[in-house]
PDB file of N, CA and C in Angstrom:
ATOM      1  N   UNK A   1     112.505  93.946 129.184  1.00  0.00           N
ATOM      2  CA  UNK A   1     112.307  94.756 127.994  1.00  0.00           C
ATOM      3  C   UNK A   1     111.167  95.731 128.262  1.00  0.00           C
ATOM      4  N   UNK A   2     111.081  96.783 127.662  1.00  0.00           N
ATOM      5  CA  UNK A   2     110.442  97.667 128.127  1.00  0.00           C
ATOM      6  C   UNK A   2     108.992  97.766 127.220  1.00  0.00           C
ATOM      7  N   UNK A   3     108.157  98.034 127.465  1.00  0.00           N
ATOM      8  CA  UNK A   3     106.754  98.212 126.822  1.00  0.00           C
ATOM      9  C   UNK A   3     106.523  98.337 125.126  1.00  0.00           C
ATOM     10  N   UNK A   4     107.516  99.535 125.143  1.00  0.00           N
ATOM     11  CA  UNK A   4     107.341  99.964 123.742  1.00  0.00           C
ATOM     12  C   UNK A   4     108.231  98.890 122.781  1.00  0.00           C
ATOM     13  N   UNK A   5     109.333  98.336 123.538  1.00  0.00           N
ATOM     14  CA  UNK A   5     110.024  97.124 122.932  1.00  0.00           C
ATOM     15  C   UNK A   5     109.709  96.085 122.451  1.00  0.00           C
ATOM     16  N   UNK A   6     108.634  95.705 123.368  1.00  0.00           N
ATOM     17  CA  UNK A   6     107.701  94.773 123.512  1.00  0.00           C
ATOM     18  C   UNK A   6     106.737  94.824 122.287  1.00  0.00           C
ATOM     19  N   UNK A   7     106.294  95.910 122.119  1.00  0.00           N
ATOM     20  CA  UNK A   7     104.757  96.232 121.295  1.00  0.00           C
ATOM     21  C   UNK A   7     105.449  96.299 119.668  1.00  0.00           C
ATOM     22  N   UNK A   8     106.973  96.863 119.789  1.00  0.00           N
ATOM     23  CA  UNK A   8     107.732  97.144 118.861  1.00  0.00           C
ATOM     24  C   UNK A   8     107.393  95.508 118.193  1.00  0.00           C
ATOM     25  N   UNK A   9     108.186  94.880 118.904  1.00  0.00           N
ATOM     26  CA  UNK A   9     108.642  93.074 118.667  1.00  0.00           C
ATOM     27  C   UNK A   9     107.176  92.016 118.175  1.00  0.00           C
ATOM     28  N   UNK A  10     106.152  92.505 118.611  1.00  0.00           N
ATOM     29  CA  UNK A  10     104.601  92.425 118.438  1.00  0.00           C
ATOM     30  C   UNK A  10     104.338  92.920 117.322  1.00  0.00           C
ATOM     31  N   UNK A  11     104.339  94.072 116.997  1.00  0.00           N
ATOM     32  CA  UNK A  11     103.856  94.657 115.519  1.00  0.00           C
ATOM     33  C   UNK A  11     104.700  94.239 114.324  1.00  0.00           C
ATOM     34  N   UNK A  12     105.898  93.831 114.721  1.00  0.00           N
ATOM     35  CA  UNK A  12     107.074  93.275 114.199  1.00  0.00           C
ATOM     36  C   UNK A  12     106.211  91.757 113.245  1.00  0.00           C
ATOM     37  N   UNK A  13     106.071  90.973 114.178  1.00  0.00           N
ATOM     38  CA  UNK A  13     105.467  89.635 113.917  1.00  0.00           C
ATOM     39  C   UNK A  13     104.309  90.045 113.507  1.00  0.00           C
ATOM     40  N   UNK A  14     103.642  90.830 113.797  1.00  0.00           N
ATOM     41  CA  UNK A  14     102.215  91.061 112.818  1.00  0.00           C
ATOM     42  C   UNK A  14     102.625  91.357 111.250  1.00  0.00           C
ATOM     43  N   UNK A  15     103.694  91.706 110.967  1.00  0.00           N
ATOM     44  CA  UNK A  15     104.132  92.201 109.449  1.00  0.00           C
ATOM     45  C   UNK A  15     104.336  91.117 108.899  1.00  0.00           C
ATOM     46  N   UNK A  16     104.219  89.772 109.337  1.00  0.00           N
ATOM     47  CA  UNK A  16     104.269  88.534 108.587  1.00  0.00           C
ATOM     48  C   UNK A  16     103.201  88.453 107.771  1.00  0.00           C
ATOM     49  N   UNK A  17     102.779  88.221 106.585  1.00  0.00           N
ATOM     50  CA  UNK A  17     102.093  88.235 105.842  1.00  0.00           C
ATOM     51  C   UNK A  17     101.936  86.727 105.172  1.00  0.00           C
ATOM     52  N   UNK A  18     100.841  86.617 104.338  1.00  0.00           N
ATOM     53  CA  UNK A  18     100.703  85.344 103.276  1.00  0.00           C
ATOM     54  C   UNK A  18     101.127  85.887 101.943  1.00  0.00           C
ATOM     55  N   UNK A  19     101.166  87.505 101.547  1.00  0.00           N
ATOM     56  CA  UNK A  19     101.710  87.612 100.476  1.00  0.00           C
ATOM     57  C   UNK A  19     103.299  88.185 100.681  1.00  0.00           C
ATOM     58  N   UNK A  20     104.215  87.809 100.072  1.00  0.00           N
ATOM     59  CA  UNK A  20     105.688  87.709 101.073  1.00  0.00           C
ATOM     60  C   UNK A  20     105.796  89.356 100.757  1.00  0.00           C
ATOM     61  N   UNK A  21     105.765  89.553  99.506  1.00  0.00           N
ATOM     62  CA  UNK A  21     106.091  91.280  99.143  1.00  0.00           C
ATOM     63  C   UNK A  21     105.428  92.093 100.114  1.00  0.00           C
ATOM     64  N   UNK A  22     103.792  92.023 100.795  1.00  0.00           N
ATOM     65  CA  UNK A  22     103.786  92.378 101.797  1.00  0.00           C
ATOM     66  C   UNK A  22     103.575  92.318 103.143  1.00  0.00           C
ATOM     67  N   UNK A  23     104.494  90.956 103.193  1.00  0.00           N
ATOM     68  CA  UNK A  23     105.378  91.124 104.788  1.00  0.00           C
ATOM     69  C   UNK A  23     106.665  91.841 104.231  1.00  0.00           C
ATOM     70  N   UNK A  24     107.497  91.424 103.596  1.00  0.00           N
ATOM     71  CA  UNK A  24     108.894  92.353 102.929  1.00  0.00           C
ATOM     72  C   UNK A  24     108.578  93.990 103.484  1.00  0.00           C
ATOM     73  N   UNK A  25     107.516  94.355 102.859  1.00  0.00           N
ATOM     74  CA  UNK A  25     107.062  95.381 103.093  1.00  0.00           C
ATOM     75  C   UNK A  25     107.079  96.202 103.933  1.00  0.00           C
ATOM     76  N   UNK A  26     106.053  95.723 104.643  1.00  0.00           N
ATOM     77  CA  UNK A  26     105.355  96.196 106.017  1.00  0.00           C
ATOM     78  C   UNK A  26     106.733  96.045 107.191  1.00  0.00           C
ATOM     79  N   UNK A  27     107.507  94.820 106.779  1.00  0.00           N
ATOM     80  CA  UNK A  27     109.020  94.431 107.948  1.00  0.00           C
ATOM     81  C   UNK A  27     109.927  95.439 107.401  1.00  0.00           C
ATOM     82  N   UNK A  28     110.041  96.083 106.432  1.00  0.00           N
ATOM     83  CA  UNK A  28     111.358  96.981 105.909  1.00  0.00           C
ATOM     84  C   UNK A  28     110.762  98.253 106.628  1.00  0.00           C
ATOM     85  N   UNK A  29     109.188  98.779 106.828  1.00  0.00           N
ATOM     86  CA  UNK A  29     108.921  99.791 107.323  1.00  0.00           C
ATOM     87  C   UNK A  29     109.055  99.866 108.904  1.00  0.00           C
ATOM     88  N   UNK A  30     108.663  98.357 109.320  1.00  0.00           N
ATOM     89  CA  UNK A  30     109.084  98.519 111.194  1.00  0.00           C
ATOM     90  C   UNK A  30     110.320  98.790 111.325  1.00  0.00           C
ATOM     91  N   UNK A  31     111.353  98.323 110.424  1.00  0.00           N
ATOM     92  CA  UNK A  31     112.834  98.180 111.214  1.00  0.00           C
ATOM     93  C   UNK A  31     113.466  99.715 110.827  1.00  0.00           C
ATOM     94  N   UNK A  32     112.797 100.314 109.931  1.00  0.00           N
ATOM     95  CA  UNK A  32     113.203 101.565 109.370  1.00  0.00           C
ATOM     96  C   UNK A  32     112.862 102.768 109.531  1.00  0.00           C
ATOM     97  N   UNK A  33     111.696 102.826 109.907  1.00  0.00           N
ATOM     98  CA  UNK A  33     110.714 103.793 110.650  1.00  0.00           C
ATOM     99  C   UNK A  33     109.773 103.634 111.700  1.00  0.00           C
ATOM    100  N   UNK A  34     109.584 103.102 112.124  1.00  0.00           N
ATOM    101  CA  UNK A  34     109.007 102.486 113.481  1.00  0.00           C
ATOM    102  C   UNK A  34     109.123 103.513 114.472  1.00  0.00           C
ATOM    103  N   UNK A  35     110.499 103.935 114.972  1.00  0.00           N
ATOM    104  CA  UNK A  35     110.799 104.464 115.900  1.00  0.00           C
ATOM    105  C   UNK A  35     110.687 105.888 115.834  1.00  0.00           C
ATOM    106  N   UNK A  36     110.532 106.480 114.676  1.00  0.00           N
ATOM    107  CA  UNK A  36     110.444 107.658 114.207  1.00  0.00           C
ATOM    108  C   UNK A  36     108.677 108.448 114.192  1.00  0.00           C
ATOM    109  N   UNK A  37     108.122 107.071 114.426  1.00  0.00           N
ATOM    110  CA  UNK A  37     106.448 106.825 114.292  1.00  0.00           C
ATOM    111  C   UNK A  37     105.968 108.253 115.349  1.00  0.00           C
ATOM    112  N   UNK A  38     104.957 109.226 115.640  1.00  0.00           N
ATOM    113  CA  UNK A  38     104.339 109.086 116.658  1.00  0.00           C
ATOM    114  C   UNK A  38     103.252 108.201 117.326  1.00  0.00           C
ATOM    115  N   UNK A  39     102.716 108.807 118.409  1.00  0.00           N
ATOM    116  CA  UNK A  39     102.479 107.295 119.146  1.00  0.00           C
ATOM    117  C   UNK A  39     101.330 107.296 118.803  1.00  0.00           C
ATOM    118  N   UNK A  40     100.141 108.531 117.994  1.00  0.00           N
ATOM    119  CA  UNK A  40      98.881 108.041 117.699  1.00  0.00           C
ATOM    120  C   UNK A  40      99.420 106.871 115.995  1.00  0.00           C
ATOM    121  N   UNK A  41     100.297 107.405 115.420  1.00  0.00           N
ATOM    122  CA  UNK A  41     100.465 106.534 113.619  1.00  0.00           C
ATOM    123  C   UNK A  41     100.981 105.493 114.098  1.00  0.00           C
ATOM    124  N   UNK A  42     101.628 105.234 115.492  1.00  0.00           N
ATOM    125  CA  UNK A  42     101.721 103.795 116.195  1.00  0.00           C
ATOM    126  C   UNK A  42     100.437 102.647 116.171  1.00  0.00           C
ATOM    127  N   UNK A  43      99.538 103.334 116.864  1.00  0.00           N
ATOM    128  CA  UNK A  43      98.808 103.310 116.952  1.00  0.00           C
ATOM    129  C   UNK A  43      97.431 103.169 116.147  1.00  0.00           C
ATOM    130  N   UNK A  44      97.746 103.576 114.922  1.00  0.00           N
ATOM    131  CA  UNK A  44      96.781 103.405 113.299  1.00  0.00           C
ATOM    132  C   UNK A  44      97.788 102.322 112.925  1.00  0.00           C
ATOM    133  N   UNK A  45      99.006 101.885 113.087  1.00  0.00           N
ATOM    134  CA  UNK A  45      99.553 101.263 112.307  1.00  0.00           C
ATOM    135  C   UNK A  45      99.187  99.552 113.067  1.00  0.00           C
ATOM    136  N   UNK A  46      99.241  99.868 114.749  1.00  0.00           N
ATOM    137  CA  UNK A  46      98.258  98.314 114.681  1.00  0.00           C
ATOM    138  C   UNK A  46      96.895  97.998 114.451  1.00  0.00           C
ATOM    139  N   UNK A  47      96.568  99.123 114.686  1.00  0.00           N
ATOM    140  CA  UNK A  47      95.129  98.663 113.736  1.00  0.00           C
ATOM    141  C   UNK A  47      95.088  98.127 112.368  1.00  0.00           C
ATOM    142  N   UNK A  48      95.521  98.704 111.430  1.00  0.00           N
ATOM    143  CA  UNK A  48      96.257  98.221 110.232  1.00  0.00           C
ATOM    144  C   UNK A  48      96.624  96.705 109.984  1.00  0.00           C
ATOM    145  N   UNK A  49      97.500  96.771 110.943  1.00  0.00           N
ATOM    146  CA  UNK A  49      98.040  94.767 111.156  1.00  0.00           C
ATOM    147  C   UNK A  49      96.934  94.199 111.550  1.00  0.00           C
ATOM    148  N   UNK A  50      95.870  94.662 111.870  1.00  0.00           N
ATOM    149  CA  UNK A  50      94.660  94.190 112.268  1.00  0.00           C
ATOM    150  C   UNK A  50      94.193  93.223 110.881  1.00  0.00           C
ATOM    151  N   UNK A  51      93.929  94.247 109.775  1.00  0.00           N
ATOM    152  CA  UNK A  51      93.503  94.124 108.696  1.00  0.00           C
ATOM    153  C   UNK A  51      93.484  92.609 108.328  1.00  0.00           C
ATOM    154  N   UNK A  52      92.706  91.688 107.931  1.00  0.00           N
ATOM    155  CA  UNK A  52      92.827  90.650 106.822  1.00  0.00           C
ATOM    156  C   UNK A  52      93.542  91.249 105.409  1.00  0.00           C
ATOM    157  N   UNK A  53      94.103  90.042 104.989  1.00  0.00           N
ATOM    158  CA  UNK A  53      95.509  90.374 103.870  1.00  0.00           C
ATOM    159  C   UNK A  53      94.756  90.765 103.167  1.00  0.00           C
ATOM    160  N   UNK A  54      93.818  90.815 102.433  1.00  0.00           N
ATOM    161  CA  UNK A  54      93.448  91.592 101.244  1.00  0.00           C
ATOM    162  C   UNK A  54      93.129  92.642 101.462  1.00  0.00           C
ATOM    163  N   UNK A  55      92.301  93.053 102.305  1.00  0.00           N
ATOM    164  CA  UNK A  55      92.049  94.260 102.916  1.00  0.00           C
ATOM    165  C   UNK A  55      92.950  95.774 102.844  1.00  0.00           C
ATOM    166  N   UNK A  56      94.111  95.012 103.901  1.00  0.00           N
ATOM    167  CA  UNK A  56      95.375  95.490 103.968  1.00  0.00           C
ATOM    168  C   UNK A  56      96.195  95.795 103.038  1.00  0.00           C
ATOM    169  N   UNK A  57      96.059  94.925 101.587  1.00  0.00           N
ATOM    170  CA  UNK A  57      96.729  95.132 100.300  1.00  0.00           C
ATOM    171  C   UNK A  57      96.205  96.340 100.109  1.00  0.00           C
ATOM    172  N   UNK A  58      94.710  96.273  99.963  1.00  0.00           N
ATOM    173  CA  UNK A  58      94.059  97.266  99.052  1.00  0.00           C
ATOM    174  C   UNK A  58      94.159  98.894  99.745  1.00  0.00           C
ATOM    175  N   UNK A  59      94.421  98.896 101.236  1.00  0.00           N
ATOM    176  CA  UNK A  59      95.311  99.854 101.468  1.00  0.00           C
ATOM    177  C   UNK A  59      96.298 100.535 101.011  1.00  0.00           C
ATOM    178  N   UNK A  60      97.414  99.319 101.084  1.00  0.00           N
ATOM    179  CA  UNK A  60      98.735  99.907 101.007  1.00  0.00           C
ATOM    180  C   UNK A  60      98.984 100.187  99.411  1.00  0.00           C
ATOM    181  N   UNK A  61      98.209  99.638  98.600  1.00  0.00           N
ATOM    182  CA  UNK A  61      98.068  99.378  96.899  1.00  0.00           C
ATOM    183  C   UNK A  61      97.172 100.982  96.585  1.00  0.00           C
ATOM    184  N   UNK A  62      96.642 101.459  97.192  1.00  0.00           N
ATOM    185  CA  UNK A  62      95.148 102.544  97.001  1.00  0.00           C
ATOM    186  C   UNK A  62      94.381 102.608  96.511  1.00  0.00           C
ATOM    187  N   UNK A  63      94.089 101.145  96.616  1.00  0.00           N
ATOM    188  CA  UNK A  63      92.602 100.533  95.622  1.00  0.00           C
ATOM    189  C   UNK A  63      91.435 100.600  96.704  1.00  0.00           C
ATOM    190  N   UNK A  64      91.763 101.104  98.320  1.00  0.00           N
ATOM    191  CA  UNK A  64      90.978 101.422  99.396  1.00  0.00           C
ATOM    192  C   UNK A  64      91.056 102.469  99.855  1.00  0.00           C
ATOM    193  N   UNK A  65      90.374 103.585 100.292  1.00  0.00           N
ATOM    194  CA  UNK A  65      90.370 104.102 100.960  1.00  0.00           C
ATOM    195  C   UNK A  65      91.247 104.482 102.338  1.00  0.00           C
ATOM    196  N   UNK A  66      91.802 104.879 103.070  1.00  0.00           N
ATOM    197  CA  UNK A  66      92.234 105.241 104.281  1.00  0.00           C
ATOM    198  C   UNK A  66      90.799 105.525 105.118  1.00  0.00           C
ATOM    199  N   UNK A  67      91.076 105.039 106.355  1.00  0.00           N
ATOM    200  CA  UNK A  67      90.028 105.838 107.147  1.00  0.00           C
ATOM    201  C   UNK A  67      89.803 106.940 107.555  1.00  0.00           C
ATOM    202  N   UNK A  68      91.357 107.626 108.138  1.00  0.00           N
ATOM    203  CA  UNK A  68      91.168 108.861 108.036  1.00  0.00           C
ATOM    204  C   UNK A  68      92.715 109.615 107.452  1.00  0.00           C
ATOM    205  N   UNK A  69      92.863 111.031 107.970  1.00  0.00           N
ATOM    206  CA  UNK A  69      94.175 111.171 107.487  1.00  0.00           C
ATOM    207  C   UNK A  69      95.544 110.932 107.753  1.00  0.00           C
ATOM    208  N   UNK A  70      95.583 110.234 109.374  1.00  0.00           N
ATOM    209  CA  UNK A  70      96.555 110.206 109.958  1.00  0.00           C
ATOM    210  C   UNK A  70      97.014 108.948 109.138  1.00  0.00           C
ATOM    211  N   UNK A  71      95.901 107.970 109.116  1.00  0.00           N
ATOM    212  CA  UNK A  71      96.030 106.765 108.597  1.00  0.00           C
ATOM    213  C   UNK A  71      96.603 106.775 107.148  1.00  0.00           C
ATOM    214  N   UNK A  72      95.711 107.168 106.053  1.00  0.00           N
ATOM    215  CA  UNK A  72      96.243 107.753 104.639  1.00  0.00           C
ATOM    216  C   UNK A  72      97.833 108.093 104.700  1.00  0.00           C
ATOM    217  N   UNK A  73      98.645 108.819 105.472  1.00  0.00           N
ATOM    218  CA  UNK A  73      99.986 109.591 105.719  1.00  0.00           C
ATOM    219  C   UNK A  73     100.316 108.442 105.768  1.00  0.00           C
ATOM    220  N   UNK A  74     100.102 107.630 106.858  1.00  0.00           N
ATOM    221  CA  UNK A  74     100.840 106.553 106.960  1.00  0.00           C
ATOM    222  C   UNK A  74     100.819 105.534 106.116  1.00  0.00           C
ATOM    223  N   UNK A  75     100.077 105.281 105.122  1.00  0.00           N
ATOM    224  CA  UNK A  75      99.991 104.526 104.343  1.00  0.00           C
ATOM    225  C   UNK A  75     101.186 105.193 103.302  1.00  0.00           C
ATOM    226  N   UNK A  76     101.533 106.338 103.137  1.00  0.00           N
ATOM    227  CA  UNK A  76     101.935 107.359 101.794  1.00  0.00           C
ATOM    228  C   UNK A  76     103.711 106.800 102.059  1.00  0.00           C
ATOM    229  N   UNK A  77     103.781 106.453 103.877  1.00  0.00           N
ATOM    230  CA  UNK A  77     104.870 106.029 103.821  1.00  0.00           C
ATOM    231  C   UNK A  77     105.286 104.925 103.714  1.00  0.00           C
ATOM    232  N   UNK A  78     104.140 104.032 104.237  1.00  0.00           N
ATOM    233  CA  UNK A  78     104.762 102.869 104.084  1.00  0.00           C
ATOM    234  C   UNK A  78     104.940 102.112 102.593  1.00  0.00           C
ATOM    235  N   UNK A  79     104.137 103.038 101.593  1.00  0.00           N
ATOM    236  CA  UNK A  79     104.512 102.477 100.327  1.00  0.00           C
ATOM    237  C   UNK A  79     105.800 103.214  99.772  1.00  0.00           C
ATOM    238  N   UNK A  80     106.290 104.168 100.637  1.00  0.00           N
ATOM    239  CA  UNK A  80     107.504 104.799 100.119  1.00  0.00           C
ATOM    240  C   UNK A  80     108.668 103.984 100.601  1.00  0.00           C
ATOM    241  N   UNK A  81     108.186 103.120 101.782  1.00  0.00           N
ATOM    242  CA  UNK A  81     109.474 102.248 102.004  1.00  0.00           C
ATOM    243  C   UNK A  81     110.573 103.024 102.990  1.00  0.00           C
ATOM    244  N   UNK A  82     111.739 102.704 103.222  1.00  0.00           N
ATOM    245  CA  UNK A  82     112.780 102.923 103.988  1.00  0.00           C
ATOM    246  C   UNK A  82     113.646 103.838 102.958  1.00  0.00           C
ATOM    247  N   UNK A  83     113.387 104.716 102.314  1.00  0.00           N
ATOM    248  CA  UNK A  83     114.124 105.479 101.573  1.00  0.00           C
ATOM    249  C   UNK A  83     113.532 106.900 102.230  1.00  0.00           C
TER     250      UNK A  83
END
């Protein structure tokens, strides 16, 4: 399997969550846009999975801040979901 497959299948399992709505979430955005990603919002987006769950809520919710703008964008989508 190739690298990006790999990292794909990795960020994949990071979208497991303790709150299920967002693993639901975060897993409807890998399988749906993932590939469409560039490779720096790849790249903000594992940092992201980094996050402790509340943290990460208060992201994707916009009760936090973004760090910067690439990050913010990506947040704009992942609460827009696979639509």
């Amino acid at each position: 399997m190739s690298n990006a497959g790999t990292e794909h299948r990795r960020l994949l399992w990071k979208c497991r969550r303790g709150l299920r709505e967002t693993g639901v979430l975060l897993e409807d955005f890998m399988r749906h846009r993932y590939d469409a990603l560039t490779p720096r919002e790849r790249r903000c987006l594992a940092v992201l999975l980094e996050y402790p769950e509340p943290e990460l809520l208060a992201c994707i919710v916009g009760e936090q801040a973004a760090p910067d703008a690439t990050t913010a964008q990506l947040l704009q989508r992942i609460r827009a979901g696979s639509k």
